[in-house]
Protein backbone atom coordinates (compact mmCIF):
# COMPACT_ATOMS: atom_id res chain seq x y z
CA UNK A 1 0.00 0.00 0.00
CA UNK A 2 1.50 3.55 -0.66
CA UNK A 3 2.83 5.70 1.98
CA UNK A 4 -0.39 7.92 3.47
CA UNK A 5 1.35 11.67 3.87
CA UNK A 6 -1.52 11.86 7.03
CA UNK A 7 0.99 9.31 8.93
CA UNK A 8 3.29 11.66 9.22
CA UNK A 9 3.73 14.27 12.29
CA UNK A 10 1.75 17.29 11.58
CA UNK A 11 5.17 19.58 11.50
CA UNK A 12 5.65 17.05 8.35
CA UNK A 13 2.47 17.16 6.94
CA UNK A 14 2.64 20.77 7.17
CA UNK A 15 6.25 20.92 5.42
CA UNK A 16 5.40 18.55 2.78
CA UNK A 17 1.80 20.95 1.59
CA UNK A 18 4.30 24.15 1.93
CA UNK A 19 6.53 22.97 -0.90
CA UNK A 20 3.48 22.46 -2.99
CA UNK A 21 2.28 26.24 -2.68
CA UNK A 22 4.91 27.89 -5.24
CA UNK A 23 4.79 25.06 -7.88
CA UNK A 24 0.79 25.40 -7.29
CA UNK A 25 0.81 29.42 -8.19
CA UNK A 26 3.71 28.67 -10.70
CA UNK A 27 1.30 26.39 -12.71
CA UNK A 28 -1.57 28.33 -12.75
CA UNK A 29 0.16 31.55 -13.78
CA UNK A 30 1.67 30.04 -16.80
CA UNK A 31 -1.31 27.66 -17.74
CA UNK A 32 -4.75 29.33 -16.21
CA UNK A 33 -5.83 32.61 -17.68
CA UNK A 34 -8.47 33.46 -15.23
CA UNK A 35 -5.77 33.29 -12.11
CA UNK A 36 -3.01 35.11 -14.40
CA UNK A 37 -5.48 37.71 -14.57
CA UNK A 38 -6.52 37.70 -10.65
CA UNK A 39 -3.44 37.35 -9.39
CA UNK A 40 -2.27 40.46 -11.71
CA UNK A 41 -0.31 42.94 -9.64
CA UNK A 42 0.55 40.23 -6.70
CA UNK A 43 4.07 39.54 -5.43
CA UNK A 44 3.59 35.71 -5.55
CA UNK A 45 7.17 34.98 -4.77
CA UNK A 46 6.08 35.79 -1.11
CA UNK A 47 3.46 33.15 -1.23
CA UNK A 48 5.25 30.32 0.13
CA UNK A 49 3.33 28.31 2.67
CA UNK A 50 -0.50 27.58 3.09
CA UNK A 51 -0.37 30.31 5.85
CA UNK A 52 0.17 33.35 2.89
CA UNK A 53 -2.37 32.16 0.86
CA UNK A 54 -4.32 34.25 2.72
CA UNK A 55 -3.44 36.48 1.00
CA UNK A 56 -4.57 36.08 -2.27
CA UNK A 57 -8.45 36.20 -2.68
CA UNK A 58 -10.93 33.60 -3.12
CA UNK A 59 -12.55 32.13 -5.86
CA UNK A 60 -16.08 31.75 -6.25
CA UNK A 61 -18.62 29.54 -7.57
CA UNK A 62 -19.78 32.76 -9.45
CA UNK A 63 -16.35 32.69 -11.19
CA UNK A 64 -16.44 29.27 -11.85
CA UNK A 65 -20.10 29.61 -13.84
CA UNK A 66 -19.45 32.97 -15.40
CA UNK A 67 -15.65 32.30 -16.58
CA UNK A 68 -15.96 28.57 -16.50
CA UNK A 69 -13.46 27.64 -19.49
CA UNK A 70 -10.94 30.53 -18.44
CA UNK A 71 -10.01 27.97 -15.99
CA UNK A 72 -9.08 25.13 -18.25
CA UNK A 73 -4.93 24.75 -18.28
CA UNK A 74 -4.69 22.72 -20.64
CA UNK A 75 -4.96 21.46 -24.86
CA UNK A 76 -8.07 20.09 -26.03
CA UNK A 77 -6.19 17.08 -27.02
CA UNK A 78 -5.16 16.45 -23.35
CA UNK A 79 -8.75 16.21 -21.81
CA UNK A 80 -10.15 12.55 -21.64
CA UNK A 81 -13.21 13.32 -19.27
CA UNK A 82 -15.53 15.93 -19.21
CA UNK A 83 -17.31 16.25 -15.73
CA UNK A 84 -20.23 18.49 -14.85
CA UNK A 85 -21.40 19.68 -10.81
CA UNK A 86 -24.68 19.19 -10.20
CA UNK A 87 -25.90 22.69 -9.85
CA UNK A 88 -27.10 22.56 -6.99
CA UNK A 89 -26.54 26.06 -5.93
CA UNK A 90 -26.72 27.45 -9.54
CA UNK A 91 -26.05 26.99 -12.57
CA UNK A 92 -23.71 23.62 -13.13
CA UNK A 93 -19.82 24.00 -14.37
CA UNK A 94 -17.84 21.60 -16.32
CA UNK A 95 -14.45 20.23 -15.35
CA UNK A 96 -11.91 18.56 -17.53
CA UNK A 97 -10.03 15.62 -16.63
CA UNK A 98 -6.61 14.87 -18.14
CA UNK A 99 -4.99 11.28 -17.78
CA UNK A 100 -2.94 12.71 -14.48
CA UNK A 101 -6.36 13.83 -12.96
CA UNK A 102 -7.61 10.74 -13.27
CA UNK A 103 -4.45 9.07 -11.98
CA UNK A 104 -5.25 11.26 -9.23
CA UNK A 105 -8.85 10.54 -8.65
CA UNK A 106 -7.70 6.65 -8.50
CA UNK A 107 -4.92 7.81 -5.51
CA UNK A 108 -7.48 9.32 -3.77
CA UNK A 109 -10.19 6.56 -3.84
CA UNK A 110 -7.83 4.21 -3.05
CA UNK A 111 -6.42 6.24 0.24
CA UNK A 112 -9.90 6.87 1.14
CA UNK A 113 -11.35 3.10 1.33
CA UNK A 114 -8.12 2.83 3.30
CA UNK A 115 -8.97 4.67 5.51
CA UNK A 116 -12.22 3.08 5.41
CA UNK A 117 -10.56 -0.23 6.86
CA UNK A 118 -11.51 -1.43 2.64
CA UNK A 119 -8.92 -4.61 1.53
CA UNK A 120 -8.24 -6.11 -1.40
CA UNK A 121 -10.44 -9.39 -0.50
CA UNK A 122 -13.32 -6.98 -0.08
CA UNK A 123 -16.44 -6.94 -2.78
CA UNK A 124 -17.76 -3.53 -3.33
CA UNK A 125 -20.86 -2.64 -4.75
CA UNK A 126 -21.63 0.60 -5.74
CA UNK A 127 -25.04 2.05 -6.13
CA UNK A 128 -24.36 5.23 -7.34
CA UNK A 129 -24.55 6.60 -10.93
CA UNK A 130 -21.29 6.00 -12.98
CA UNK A 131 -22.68 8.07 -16.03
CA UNK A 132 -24.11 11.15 -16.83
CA UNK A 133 -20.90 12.95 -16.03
CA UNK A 134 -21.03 12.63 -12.53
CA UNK A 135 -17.68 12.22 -11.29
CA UNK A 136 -18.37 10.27 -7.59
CA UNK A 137 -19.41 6.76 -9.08
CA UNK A 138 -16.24 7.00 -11.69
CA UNK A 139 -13.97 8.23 -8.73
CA UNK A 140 -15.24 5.12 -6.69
CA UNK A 141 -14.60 2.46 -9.34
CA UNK A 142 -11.04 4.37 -10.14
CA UNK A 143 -10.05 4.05 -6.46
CA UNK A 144 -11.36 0.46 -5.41
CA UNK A 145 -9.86 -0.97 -9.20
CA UNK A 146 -6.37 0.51 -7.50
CA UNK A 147 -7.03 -1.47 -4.35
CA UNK A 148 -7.73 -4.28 -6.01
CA UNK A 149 -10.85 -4.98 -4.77
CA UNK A 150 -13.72 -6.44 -6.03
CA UNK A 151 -16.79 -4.21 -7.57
CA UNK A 152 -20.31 -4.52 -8.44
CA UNK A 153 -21.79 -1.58 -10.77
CA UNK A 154 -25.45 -1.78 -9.87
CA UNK A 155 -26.12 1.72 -10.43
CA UNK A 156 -28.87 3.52 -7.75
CA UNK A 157 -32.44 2.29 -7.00
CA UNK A 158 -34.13 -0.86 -7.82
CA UNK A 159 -33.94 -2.75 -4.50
CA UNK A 160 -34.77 -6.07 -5.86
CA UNK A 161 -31.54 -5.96 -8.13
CA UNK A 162 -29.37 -4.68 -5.05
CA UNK A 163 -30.16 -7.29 -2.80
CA UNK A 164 -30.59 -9.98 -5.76
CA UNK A 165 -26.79 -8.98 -7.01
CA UNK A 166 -25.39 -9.00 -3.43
CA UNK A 167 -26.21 -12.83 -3.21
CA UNK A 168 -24.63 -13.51 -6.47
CA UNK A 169 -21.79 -11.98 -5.90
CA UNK A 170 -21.80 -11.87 -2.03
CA UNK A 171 -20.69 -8.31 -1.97
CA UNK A 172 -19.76 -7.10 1.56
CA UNK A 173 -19.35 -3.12 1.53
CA UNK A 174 -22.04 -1.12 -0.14
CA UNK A 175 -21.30 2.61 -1.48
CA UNK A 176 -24.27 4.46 -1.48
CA UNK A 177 -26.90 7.11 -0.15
CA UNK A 178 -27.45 6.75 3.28
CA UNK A 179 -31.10 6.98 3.23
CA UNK A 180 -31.00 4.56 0.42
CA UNK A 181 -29.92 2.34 2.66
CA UNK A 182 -33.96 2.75 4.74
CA UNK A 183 -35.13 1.97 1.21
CA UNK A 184 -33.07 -1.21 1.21
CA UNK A 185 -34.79 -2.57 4.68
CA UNK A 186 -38.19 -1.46 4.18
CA UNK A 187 -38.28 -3.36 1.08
CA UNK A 188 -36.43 -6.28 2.72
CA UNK A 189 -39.35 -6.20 5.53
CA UNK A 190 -42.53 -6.29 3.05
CA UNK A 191 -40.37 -8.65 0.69
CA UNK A 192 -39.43 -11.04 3.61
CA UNK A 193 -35.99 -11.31 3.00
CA UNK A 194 -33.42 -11.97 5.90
CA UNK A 195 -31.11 -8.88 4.82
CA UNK A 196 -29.41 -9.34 8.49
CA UNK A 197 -28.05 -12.61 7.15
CA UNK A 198 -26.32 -11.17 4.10
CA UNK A 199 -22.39 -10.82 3.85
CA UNK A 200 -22.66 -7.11 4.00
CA UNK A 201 -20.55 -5.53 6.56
CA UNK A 202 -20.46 -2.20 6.04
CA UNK A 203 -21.55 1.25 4.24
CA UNK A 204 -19.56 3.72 2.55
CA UNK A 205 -22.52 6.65 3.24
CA UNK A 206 -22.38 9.49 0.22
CA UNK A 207 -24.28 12.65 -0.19
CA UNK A 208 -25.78 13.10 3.30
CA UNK A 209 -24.56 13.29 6.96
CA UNK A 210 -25.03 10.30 9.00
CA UNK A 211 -23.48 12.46 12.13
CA UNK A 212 -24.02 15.67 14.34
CA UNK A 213 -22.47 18.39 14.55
CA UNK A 214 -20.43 16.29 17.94
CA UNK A 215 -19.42 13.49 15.72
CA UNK A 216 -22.29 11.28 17.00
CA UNK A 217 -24.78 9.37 14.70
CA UNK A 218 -27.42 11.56 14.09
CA UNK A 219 -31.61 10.56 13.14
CA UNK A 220 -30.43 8.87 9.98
CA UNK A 221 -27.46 7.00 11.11
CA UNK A 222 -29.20 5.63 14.15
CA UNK A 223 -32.10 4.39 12.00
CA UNK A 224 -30.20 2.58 9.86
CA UNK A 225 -27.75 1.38 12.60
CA UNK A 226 -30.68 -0.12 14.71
CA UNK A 227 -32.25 -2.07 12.37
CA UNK A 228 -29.27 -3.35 10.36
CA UNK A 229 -25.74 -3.46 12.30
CA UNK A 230 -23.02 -2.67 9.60
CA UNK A 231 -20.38 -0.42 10.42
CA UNK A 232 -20.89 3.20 8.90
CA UNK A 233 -18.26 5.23 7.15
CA UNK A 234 -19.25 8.78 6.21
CA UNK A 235 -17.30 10.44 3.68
CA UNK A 236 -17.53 14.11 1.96
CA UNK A 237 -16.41 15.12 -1.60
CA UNK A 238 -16.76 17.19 -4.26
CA UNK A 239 -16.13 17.58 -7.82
CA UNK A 240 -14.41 20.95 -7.43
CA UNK A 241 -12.15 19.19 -4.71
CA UNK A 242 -11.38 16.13 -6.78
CA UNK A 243 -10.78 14.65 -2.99
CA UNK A 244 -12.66 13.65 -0.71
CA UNK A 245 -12.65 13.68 3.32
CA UNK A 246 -13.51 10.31 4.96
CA UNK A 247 -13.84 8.60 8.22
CA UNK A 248 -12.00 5.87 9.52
CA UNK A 249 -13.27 3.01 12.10
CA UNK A 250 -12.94 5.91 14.87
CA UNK A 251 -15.92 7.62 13.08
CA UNK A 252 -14.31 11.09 14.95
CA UNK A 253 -14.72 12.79 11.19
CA UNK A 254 -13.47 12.74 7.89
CA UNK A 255 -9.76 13.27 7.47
CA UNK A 256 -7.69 15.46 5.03
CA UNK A 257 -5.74 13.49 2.70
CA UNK A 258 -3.01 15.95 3.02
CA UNK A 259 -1.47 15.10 -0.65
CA UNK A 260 -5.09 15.99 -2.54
CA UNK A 261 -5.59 19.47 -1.41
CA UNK A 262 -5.22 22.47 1.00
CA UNK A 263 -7.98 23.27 3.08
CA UNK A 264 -9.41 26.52 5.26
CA UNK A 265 -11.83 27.21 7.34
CA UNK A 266 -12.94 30.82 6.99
CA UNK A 267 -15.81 32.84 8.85
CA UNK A 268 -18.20 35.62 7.46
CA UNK A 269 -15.07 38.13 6.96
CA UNK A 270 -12.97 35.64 4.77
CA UNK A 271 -10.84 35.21 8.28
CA UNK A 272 -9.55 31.45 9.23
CA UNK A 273 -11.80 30.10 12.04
CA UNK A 274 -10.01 27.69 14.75
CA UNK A 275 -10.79 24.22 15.29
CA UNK A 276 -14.11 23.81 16.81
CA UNK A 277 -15.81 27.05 15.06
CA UNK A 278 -18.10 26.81 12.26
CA UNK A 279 -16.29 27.64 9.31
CA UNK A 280 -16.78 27.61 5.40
CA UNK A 281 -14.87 24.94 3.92
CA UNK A 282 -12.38 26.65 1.42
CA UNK A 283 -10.04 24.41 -0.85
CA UNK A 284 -6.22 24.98 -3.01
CA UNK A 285 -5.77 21.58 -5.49
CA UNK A 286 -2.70 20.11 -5.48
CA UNK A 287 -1.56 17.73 -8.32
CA UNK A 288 -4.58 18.64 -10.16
CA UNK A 289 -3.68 19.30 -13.99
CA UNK A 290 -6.77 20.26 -15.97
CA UNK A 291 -8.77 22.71 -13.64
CA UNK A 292 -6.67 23.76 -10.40
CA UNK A 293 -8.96 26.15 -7.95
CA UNK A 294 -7.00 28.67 -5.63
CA UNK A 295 -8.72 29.40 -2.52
CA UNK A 296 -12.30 28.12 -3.64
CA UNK A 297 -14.69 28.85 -1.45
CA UNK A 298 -16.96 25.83 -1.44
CA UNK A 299 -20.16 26.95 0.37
CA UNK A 300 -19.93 24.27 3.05
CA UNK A 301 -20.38 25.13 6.50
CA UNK A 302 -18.53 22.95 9.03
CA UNK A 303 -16.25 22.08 12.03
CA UNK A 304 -13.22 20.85 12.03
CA UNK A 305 -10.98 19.27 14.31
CA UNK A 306 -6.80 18.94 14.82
CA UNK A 307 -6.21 16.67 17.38
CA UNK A 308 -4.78 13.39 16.30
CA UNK A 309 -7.22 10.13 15.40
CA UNK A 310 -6.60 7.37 17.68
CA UNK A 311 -5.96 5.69 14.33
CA UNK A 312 -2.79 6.98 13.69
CA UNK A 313 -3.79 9.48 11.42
CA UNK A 314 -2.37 12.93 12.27
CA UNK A 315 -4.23 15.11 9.46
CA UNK A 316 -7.10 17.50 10.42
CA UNK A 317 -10.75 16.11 10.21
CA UNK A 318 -13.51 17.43 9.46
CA UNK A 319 -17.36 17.17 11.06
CA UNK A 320 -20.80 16.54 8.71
CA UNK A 321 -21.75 19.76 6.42
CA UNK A 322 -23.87 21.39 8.49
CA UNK A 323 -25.46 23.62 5.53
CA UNK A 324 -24.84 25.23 2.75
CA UNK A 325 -23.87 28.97 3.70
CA UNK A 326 -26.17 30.20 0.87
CA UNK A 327 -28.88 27.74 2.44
CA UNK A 328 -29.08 29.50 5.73
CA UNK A 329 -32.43 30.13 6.81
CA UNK A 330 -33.32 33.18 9.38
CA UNK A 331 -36.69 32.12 10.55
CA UNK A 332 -38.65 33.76 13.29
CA UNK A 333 -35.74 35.06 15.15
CA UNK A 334 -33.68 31.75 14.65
CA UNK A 335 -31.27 30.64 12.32
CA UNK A 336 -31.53 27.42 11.12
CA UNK A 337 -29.78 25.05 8.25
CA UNK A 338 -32.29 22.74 5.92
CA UNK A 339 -30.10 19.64 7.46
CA UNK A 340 -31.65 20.36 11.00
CA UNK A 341 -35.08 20.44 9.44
CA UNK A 342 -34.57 17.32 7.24
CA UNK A 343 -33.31 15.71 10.93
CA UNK A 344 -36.56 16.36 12.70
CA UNK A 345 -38.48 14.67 9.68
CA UNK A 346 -36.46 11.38 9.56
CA UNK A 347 -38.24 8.95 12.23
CA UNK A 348 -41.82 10.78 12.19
CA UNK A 349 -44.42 7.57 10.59
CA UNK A 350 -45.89 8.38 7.40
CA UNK A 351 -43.59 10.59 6.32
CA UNK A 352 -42.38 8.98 2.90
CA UNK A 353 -40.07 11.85 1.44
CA UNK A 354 -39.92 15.66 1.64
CA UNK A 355 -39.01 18.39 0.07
CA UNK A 356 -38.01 22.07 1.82
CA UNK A 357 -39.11 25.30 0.32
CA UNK A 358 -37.96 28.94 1.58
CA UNK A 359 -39.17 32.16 0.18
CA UNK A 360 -39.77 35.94 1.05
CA UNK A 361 -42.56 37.10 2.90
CA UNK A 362 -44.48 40.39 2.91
CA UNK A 363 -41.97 41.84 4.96
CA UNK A 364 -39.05 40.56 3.77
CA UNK A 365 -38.21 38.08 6.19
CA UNK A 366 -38.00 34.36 5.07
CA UNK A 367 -40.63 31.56 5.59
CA UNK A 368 -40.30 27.91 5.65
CA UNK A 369 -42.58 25.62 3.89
CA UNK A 370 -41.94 21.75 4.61
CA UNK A 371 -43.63 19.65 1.45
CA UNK A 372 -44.24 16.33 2.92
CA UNK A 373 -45.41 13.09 0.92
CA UNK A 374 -47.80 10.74 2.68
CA UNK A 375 -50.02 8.82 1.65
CA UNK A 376 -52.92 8.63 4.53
CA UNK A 377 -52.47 11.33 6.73
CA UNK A 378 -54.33 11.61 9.74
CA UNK A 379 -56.26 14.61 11.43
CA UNK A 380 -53.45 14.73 13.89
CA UNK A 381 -50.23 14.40 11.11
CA UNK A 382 -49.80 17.93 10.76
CA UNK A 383 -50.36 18.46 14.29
CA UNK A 384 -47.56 16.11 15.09
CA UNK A 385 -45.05 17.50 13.05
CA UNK A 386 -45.26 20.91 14.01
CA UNK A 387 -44.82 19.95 17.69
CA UNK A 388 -41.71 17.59 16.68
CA UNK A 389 -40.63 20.98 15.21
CA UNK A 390 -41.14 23.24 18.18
CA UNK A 391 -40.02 20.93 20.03
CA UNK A 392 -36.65 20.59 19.01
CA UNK A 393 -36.28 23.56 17.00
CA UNK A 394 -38.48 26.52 18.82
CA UNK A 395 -40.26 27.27 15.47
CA UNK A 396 -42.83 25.27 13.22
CA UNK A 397 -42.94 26.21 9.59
CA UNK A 398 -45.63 26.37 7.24
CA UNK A 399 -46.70 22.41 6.33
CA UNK A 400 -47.76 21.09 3.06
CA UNK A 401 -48.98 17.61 2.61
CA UNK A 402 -49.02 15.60 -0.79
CA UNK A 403 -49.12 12.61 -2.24
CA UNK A 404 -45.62 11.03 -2.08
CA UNK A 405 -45.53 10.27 -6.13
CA UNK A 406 -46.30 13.86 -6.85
CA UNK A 407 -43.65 14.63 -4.54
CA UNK A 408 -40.98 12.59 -5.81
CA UNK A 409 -41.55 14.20 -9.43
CA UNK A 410 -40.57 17.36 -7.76
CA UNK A 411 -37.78 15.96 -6.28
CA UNK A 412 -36.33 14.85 -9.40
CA UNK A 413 -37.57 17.22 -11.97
CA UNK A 414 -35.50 16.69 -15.52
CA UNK A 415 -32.31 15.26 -15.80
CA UNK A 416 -31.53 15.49 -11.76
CA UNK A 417 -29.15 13.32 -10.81
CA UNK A 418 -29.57 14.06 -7.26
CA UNK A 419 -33.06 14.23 -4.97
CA UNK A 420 -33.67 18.41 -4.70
CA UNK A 421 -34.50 18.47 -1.35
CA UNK A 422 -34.41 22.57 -0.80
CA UNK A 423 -35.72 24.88 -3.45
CA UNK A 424 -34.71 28.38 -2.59
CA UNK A 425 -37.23 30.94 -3.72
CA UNK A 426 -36.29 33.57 -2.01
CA UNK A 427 -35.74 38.03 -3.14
CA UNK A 428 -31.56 38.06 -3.50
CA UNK A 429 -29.85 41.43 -2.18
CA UNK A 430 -26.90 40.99 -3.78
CA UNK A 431 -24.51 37.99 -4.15
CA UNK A 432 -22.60 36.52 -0.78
């Protein structure tokens, strides 16, 4: 197995990312015409360590959709993948991949189900989407191929193919959705199939927090952990990383693969938070070749933590996303993230799916209404909910009840890859 830089003491960890700033900057001011141009005017021979980049400014998601192929660094002829975000705050962006990135992509995977406790005797099988230029399922397959384990492509949904493929092929780890995962054992229930008696040990848990904000299993995770007892790894990525942060058996947080990127932590002001304050997740690329960001601020709000993982692991780690900073929702006097509403839904009965919608009032303030699909509510459902929600949250939003097909169309509308679970509608006074 290769050598994983996070092993090292953090006064090494922190040497070895230093000597990557300059050739970083170097690369990009020969090869990127968008940071040739923002970086006009800057002394970047004083940019040395991951301390100065502070003082270069950020880049945007607004740059990235506005100047989107100013980024590219390299030939046409030198791009073998073409990747697209999912949009989910705004319009999506395409990435290019050259045969380094996805050398890359294949490092990182494979570090990652390391870190995982994943092994070469291990049978993976992924239920995420490997096509429509998504770059997560293609990442996955890349990394595990590099362990040299062994992987099922099943693709999302369709629970009778999942569990029939995982006795053909007695897959052990599953990749995939956490709340997918509910899907799996409701339909196991009505289906009468003894899913407890599979070979599956474990979860690799994508697109959604299975912990809290103190690194305990939140609504979600606890669901799935008491009804089906496989060990739950949590991971966060993104395309504009190209890296992703994942937990080990500790489950204390995902941790930095120090040779995939640079990360900060940076509060309202642009200002680096310490560990332990919510801060906006900001990432510098290293090794990437076809699309390096500098200082990208990702729109992720979360904690992190420095002290080493009982695991040996001496990189930083980082806590669930606890929003989306353009998500953030000031409702009756209380701020709230969709993720803390979306918590309070999870292990209510009859709620089948759900969808969050926030707009401007009369008097410009924002309102919450929670969509919720079930089929046979009773007098008392709404009544219920809104208690759950005062409750635990000191404020009940507007509730909307529909039927949970109708719902799910919403969910998905067109070519979504992903389930839209918050639609913002809300008056914008200028951009964050």
């Amino acid at each position: 197995m290769c050598k994983e830089v996070s092993r090292r003491s953090r006064a090494e960890i922190s040497a070895w990312q230093n000597a990557r700033i300059p050739e970083i900057l170097a690369y990009v001011m020969q090869h990127s015409a968008f940071y040739r141009e923002r970086f006009s005017g800057i002394d970047l021979s004083n940019i040395t360590t991951v301390e100065d980049l502070a003082y270069l400014p950020f880049t945007t998601k607004e740059d990235l959709q506005r100047r989107n192929f100013d980024f590219v660094c390299v030939k046409p002829e030198q791009i073998v993948d073409y990747i697209t975000t999912s949009g989910t705050l705004g319009d999506p962006v395409t990435f290019v991949a050259t045969d380094k990135d996805l050398d890359r992509l294949a490092l990182n995977e494979y570090l990652s189900f390391v870190c995982a406790d994943g092994h070469p005797e291990d049978i993976y099988q992924l239920m995420v989407t490997l096509d429509r230029r998504f770059m997560a399922g293609l990442a996955y397959f890349l990394g595990l191929r590099k362990l040299g384990a062994g992987i099922v492509r099943v693709g999302p949904g369709n629970p009778e193919l999942q569990f029939d493929t995982i006795k053909r092929t007695q897959a052990n780890v599953l990749v995939t959705i956490p709340s997918f995962l509910l899907r799996l054992i409701a339909y196991a229930e009505e289906n009468q199939i003894a899913y407890k008696d599979l070979p599956v040990k474990a979860a690799v848990c994508i697109g959604e927090p299975i912990r809290d904000k103190d690194l305990n299993l939140n609504e979600l995770g606890r669901q799935i952990k008491e009804k089906w007892d496989l060990k739950l790894y949590s991971t966060y990525a993104s395309t504009e990383m190209g890296a992703a942060f994942t937990e080990c058996s500790e489950g204390k947080g995902g941790h930095l693969i120090p040779e995939m990127i640079v990360v900060e932590f940076v509060d309202e002001q642009g200002r680096n938070v310490a560990s332990g304050e919510l801060g906006e997740v900001t990432i510098t690329n290293i090794g990437v070749e076809g699309m390096p960001l500098i200082r990208f601020k990702t729109g992720d709000m979360c904690y992190h933590y420095t002290e080493p993982c009982a695991c040996g692991r001496n990189s930083l780690r980082v806590g669930p996303i606890i929003g989306r900073k353009n998500q953030m929702i000031k409702y009756k006097g209380t701020t709230l993230f969709p993720q803390s509403l979306y918590d309070n839904l999870m292990d209510i009965p009859g709620v089948q799916n759900y969808l969050i919608e926030v707009s401007t009032n009369s008097i410009d303030t924002d309102d919450i209404c929670v969509k919720i699909g079930c089929a046979q509510p009773d007098e008392h459902f709404i009544k219920h909910i809104k208690d759950r929600f005062r409750a635990r949250l000191r404020v009940a939003p507007t509730i909307e009840i529909l039927d949970p097909a109708e719902l799910e169309k919403l969910r998905f509308p067109g070519m979504s890859r992903k389930p839209i679970t918050f639609i913002d509608k809300r008056k914008k006074h200028g951009s964050n």
